[in-house]
Protein backbone atom coordinates (compact mmCIF):
# COMPACT_ATOMS: atom_id res chain seq x y z
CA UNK A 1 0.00 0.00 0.00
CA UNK A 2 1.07 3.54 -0.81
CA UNK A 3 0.73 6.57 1.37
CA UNK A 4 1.68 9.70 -0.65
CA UNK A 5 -0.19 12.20 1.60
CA UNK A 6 0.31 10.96 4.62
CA UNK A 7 0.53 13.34 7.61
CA UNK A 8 2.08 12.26 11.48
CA UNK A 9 0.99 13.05 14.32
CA UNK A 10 4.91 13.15 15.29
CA UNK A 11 8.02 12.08 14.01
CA UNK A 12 11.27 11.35 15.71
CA UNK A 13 13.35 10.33 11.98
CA UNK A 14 16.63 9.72 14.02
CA UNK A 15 15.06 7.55 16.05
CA UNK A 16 13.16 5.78 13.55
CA UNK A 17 9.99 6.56 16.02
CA UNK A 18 6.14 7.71 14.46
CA UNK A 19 4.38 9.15 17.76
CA UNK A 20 0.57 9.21 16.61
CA UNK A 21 -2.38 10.69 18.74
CA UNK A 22 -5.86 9.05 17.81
CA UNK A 23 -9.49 10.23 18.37
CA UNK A 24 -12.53 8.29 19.33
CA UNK A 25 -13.35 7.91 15.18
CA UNK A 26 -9.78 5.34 15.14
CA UNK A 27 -11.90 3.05 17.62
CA UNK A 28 -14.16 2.50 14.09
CA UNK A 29 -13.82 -0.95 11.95
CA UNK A 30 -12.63 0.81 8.89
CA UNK A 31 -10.19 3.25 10.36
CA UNK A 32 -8.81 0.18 12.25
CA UNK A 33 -7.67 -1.59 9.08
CA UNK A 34 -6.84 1.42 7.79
CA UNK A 35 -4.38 2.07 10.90
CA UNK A 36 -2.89 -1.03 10.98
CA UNK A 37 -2.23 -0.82 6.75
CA UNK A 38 -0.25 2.59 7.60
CA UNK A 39 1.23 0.78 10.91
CA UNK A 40 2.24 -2.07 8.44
CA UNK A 41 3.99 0.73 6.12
CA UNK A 42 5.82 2.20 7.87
CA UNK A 43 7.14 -0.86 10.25
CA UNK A 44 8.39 -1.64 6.35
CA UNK A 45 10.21 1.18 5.92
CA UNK A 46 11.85 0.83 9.17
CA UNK A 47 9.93 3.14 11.32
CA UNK A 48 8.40 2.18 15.05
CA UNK A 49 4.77 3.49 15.91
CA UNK A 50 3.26 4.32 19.10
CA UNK A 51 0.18 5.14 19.27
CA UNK A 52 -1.84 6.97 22.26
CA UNK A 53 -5.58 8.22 22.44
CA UNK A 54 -6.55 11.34 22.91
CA UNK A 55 -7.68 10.34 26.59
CA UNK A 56 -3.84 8.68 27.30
CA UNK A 57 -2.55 12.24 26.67
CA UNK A 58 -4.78 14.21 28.28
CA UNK A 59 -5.48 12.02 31.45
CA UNK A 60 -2.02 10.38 31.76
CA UNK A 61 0.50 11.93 29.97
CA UNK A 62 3.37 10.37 32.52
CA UNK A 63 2.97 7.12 31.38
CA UNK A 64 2.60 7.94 27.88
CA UNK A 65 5.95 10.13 28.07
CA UNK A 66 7.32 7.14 29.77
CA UNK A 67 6.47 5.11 26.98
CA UNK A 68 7.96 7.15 24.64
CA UNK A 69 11.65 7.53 26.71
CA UNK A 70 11.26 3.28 26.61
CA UNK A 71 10.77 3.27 22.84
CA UNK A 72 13.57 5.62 22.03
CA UNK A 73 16.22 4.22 25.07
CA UNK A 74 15.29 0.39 23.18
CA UNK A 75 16.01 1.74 20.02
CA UNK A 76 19.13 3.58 21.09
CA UNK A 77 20.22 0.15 22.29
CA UNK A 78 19.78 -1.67 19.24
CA UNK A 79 21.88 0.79 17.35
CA UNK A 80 24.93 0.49 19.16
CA UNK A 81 24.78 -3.56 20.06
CA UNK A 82 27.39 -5.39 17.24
CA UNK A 83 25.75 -7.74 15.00
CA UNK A 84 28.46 -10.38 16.10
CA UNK A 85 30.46 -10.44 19.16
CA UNK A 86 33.19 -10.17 16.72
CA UNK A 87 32.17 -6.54 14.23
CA UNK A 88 33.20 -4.15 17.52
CA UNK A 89 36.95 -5.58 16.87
CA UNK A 90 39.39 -7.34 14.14
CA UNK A 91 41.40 -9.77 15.27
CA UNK A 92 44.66 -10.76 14.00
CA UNK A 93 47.76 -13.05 14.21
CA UNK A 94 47.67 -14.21 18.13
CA UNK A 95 44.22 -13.36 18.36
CA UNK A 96 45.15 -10.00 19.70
CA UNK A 97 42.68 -6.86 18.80
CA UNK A 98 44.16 -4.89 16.14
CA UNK A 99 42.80 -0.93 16.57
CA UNK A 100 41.06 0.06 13.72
C-alpha cells in the first residue's frame, strides 16, 4: 500500500519513532484496518509506531511520556549492540585486537 499524503501526528526520523495521537473515530472498523495498513507501512520502511488516544494524553501523559523515553532508550540500544560479538573488533595473528 502507498501513502503519498500521509501526515504524522509526530516524528522522531533519528530515532526511527512515528508518535501518533488518535481520536474516538480510530476506535471505528474501517479506520482500524486502515491504521494497521499505515502501521504495516511504515514498520516496512523501518519506522516504530506508538500510538496513544486522545484520553492517554490528556489524562495520563506520565505514562505515555514514559512510553515514549522506553521506545527511544530500546532503540538507542539496538543501534549500538554489534551484529556479532566479533564486528566491535578485528582480530589478528595471536588473536590480539588490532585498533582500527
Amino acid at each position: 500500500m502507498r501513502y503519498k499524503d500521509t501526515l504524522w501526528t509526530f516524528a522522531l526520523l533519528t530515532e526511527k519513532l512515528v508518535i501518533e495521537i488518535d481520536g474516538d473515530y480510530h476506535n471505528e472498523e474501517e479506520q482500524v484496518k486502515y491504521d494497521n495498513a499505515r502501521t504495516a507501512w511504515f514498520n516496512e520502511l523501518g519506522l516504530q509506531v506508538l500510538r496513544f488516544t486522545n484520553n492517554e494524553i490528556l489524562t495520563d501523559i506520565n505514562s505515555v511520556l514514559n512510553r515514549i523515553t522506553q521506545a527511544i532508550e530500546e532503540r538507542s540500544l539496538k543501534k549500538r549492540s554489534p551484529t556479532s560479538p566479533f564486528s566491535a573488533r578485528r582480530r589478528g595473528p595471536g588473536d590480539e585486537a588490532k585498533k582500527q
